[in-house]
PDB file of N, CA and C in Angstrom:
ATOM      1  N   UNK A   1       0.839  -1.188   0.000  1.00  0.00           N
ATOM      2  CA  UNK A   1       0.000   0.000   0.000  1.00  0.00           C
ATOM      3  C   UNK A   1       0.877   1.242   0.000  1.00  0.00           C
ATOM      4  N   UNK A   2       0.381   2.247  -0.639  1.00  0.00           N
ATOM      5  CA  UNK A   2       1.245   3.490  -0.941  1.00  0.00           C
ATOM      6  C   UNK A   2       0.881   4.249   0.525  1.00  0.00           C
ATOM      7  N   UNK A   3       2.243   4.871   0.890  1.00  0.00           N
ATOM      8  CA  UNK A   3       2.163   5.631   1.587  1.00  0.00           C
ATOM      9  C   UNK A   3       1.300   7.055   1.428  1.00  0.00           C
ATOM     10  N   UNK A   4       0.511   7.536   2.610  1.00  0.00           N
ATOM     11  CA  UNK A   4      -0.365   8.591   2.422  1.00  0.00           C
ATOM     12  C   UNK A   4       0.428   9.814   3.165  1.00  0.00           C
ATOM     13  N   UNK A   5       0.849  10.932   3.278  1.00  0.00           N
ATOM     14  CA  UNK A   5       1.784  11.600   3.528  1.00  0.00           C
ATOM     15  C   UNK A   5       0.660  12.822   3.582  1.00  0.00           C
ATOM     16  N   UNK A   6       0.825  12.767   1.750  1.00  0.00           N
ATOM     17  CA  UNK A   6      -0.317  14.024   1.714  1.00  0.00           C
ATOM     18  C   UNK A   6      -1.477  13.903   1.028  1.00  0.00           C
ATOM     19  N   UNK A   7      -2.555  14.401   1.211  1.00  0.00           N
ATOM     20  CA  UNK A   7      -3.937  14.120   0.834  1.00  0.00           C
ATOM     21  C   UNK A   7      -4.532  14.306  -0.532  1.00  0.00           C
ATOM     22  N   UNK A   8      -4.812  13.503  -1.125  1.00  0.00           N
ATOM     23  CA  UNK A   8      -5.100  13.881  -2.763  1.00  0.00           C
ATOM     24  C   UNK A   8      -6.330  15.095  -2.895  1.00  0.00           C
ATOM     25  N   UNK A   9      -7.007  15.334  -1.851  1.00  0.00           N
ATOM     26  CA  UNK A   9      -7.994  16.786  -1.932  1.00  0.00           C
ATOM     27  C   UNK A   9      -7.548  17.903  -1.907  1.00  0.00           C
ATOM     28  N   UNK A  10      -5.480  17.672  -1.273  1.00  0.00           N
ATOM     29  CA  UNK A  10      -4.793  18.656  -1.427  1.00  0.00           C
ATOM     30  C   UNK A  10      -4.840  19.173  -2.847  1.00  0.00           C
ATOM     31  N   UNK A  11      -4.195  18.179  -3.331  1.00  0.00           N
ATOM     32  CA  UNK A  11      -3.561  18.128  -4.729  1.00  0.00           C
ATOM     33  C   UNK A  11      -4.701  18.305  -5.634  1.00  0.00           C
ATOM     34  N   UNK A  12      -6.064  18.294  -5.573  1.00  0.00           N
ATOM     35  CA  UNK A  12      -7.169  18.988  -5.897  1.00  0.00           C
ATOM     36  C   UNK A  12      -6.763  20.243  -5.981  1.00  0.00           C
ATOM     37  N   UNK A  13      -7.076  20.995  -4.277  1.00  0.00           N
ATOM     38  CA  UNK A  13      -7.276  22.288  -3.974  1.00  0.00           C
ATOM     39  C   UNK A  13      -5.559  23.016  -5.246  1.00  0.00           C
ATOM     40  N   UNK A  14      -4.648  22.549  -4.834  1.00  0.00           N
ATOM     41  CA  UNK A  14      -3.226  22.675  -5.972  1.00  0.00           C
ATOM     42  C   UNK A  14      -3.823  23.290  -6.996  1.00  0.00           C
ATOM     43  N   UNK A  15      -4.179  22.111  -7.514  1.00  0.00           N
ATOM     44  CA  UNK A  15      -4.384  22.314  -9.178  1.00  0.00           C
ATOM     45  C   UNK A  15      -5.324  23.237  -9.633  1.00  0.00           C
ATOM     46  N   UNK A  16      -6.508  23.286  -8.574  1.00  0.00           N
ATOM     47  CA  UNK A  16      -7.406  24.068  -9.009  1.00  0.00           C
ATOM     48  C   UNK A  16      -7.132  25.652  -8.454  1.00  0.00           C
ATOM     49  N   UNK A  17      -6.149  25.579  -7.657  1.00  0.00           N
ATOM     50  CA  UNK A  17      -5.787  26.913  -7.994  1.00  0.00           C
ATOM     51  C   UNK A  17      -5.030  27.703  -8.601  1.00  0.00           C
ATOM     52  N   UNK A  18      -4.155  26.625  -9.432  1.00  0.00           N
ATOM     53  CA  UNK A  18      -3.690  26.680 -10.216  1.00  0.00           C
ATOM     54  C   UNK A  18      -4.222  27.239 -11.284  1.00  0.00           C
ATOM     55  N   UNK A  19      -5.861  26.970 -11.686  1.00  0.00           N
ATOM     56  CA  UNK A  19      -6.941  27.220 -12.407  1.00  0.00           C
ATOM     57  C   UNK A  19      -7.477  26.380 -13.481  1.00  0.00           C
ATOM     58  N   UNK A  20      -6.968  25.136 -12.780  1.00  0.00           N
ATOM     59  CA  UNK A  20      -7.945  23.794 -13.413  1.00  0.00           C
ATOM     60  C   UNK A  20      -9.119  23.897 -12.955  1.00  0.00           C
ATOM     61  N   UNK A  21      -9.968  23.961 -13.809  1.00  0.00           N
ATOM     62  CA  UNK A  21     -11.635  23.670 -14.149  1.00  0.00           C
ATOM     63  C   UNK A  21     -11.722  22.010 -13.348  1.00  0.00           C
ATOM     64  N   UNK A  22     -11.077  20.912 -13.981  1.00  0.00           N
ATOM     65  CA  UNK A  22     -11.191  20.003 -13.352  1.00  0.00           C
ATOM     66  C   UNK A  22     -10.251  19.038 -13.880  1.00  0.00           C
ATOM     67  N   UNK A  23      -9.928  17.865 -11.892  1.00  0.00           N
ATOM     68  CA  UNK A  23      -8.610  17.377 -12.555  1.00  0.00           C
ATOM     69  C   UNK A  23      -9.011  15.724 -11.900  1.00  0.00           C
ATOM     70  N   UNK A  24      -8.170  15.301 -13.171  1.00  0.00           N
ATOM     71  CA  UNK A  24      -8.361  13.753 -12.903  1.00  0.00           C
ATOM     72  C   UNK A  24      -7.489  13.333 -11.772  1.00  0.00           C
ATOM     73  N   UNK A  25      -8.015  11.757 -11.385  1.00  0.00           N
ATOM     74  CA  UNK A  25      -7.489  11.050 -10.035  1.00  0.00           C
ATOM     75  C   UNK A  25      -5.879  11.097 -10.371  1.00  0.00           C
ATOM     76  N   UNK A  26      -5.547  10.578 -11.533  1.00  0.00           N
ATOM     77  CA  UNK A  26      -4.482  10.344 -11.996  1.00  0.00           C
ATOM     78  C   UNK A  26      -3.305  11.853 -11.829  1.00  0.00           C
ATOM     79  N   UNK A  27      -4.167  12.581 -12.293  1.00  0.00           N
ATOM     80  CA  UNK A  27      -3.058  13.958 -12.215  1.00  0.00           C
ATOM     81  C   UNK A  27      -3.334  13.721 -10.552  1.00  0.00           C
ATOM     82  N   UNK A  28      -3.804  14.266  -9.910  1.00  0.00           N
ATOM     83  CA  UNK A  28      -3.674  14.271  -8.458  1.00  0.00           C
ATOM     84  C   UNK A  28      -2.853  13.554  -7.702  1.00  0.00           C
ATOM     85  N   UNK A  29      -2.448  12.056  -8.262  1.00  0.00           N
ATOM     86  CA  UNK A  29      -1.415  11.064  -7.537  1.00  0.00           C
ATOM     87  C   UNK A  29      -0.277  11.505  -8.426  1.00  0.00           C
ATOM     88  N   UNK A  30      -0.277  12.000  -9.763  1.00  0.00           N
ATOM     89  CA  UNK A  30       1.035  12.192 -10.560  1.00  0.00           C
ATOM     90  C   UNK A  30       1.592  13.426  -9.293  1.00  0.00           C
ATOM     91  N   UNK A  31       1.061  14.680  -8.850  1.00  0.00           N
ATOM     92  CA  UNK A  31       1.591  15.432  -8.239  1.00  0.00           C
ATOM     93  C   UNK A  31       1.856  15.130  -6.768  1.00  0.00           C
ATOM     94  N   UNK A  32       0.935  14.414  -6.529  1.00  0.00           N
ATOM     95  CA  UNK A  32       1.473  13.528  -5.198  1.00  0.00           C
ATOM     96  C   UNK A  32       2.469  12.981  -5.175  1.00  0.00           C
ATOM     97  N   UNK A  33       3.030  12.496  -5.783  1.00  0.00           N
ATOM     98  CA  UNK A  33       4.211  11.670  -6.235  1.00  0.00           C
ATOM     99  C   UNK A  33       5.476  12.845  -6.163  1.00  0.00           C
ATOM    100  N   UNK A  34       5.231  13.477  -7.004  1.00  0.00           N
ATOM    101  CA  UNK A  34       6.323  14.539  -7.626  1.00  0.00           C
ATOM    102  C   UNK A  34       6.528  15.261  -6.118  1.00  0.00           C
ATOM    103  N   UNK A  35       5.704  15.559  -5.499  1.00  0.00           N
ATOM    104  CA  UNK A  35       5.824  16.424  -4.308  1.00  0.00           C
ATOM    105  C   UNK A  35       6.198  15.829  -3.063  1.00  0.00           C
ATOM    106  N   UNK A  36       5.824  14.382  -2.726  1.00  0.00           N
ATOM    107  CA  UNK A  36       6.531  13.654  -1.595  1.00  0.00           C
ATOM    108  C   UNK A  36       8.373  13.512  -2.099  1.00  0.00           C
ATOM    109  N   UNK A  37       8.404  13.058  -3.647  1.00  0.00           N
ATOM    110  CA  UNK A  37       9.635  13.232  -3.821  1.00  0.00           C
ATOM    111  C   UNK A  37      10.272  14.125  -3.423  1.00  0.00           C
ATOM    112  N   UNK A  38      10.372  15.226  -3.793  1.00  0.00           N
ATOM    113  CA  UNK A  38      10.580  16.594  -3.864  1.00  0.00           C
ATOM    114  C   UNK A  38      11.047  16.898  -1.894  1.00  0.00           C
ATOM    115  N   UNK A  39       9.757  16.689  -1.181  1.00  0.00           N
ATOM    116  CA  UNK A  39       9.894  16.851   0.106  1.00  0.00           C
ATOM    117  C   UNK A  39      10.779  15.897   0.663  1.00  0.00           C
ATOM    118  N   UNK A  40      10.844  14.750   0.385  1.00  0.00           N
ATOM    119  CA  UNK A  40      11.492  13.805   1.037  1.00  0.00           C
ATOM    120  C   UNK A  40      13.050  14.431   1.243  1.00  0.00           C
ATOM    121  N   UNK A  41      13.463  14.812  -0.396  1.00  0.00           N
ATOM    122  CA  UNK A  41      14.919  14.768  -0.546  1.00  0.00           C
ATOM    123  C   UNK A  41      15.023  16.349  -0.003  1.00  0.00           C
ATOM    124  N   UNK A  42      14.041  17.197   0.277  1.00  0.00           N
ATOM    125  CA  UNK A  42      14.715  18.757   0.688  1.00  0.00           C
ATOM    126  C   UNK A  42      14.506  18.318   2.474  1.00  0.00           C
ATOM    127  N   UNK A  43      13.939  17.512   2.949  1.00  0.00           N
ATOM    128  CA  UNK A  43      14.155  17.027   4.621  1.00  0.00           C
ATOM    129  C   UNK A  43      15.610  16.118   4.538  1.00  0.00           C
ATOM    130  N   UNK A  44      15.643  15.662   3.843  1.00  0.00           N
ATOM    131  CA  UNK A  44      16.682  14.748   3.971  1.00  0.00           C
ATOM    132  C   UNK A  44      18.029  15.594   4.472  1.00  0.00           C
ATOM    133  N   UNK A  45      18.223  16.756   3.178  1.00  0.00           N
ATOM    134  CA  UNK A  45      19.313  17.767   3.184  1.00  0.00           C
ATOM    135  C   UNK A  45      19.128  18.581   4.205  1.00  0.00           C
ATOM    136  N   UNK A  46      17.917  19.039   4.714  1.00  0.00           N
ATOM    137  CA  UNK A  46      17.637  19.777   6.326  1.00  0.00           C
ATOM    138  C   UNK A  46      18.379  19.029   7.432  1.00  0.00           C
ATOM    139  N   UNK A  47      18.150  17.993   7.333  1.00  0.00           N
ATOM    140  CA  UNK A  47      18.903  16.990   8.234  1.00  0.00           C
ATOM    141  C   UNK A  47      20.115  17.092   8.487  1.00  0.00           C
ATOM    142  N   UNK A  48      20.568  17.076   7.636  1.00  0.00           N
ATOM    143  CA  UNK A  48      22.001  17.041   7.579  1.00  0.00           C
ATOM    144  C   UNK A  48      22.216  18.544   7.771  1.00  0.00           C
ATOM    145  N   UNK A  49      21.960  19.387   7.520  1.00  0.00           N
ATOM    146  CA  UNK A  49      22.579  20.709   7.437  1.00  0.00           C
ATOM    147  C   UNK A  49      22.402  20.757   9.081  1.00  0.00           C
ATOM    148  N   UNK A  50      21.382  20.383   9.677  1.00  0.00           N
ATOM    149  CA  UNK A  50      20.919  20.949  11.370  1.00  0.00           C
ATOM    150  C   UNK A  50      22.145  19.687  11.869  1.00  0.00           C
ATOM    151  N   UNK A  51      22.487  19.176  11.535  1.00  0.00           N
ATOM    152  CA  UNK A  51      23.794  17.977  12.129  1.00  0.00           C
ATOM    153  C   UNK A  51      24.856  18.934  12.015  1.00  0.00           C
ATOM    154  N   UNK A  52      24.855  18.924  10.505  1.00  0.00           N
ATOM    155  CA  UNK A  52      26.418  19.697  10.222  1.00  0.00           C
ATOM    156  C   UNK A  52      26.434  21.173  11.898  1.00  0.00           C
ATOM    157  N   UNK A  53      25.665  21.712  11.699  1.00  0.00           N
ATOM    158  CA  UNK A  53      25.293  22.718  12.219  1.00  0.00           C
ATOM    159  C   UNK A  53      25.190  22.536  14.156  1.00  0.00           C
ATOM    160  N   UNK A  54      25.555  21.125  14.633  1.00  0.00           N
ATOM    161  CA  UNK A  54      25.530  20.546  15.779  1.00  0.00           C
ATOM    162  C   UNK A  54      24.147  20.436  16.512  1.00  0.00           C
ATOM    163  N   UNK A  55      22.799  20.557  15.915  1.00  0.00           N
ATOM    164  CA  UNK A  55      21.700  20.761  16.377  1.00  0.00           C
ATOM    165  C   UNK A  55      21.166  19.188  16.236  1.00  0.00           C
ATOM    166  N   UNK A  56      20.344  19.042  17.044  1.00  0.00           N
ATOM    167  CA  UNK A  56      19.084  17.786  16.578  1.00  0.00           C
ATOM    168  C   UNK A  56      17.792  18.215  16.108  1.00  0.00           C
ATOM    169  N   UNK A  57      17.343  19.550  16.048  1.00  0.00           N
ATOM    170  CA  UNK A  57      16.142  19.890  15.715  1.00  0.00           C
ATOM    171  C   UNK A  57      16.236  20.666  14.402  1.00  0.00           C
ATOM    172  N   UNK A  58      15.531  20.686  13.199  1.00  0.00           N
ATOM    173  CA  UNK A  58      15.437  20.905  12.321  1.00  0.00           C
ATOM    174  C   UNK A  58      14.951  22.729  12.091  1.00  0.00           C
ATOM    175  N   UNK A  59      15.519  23.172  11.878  1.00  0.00           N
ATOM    176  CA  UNK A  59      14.945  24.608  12.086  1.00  0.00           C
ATOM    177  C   UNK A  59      14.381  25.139  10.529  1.00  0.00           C
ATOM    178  N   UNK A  60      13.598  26.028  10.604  1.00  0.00           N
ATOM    179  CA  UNK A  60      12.787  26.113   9.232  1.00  0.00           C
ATOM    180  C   UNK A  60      14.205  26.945   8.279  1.00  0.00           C
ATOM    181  N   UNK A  61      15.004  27.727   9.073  1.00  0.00           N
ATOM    182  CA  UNK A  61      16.350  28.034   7.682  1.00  0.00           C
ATOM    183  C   UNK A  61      16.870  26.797   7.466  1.00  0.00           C
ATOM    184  N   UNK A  62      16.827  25.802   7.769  1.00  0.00           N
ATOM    185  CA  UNK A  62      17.293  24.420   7.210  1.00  0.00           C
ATOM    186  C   UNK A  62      16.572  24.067   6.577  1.00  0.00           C
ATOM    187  N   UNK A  63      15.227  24.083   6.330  1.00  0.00           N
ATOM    188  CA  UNK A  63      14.593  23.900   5.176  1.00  0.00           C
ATOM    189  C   UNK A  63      14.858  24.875   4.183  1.00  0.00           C
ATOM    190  N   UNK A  64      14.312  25.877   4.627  1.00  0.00           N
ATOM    191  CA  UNK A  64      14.916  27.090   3.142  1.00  0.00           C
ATOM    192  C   UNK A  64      16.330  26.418   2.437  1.00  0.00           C
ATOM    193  N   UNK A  65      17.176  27.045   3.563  1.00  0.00           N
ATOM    194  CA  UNK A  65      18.493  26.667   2.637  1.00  0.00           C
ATOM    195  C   UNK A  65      18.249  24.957   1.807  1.00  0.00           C
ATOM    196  N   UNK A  66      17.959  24.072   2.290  1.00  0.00           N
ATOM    197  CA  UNK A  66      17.963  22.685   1.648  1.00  0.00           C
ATOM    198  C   UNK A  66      17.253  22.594   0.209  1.00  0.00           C
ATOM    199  N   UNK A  67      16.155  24.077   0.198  1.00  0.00           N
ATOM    200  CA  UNK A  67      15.245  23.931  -1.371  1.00  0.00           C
ATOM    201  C   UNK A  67      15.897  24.710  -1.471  1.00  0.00           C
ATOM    202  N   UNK A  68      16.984  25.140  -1.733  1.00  0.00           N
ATOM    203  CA  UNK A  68      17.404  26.064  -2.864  1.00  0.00           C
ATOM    204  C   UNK A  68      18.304  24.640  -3.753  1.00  0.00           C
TER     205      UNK A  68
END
């Protein structure tokens, strides 16, 4: 079973404000996909930067800096 992380009504609300009229199941898990990716690997690099950095807690400039 696929992990649920984030909610496909998200990825609705996304798209349609994006200014989709209307979006299939399929696009909704395609961006689900793209976006857990996406998050996974910019926490991953937070991680490490709040280590490098001698911390255990993740601070939100460790996220910034990690999506650039």
């Amino acid at each position: 079973m696929t992990k649920r992380l984030i909610p496909l009504a998200a990825m609705d609300r996304i798209l349609k404000n994006g200014g989709a009229d209307r979006v299939s199941d399929k696009a909704k898990a395609a961006l689900k996909s793209v976006l857990e990716d996406i998050a996974e690997e910019i926490a991953a690099n937070a991680v490490k930067l709040a280590i490098h950095a001698g911390r255990k807690t993740v601070k939100a400039g460790d996220i910034k800096l990690a999506a650039r």
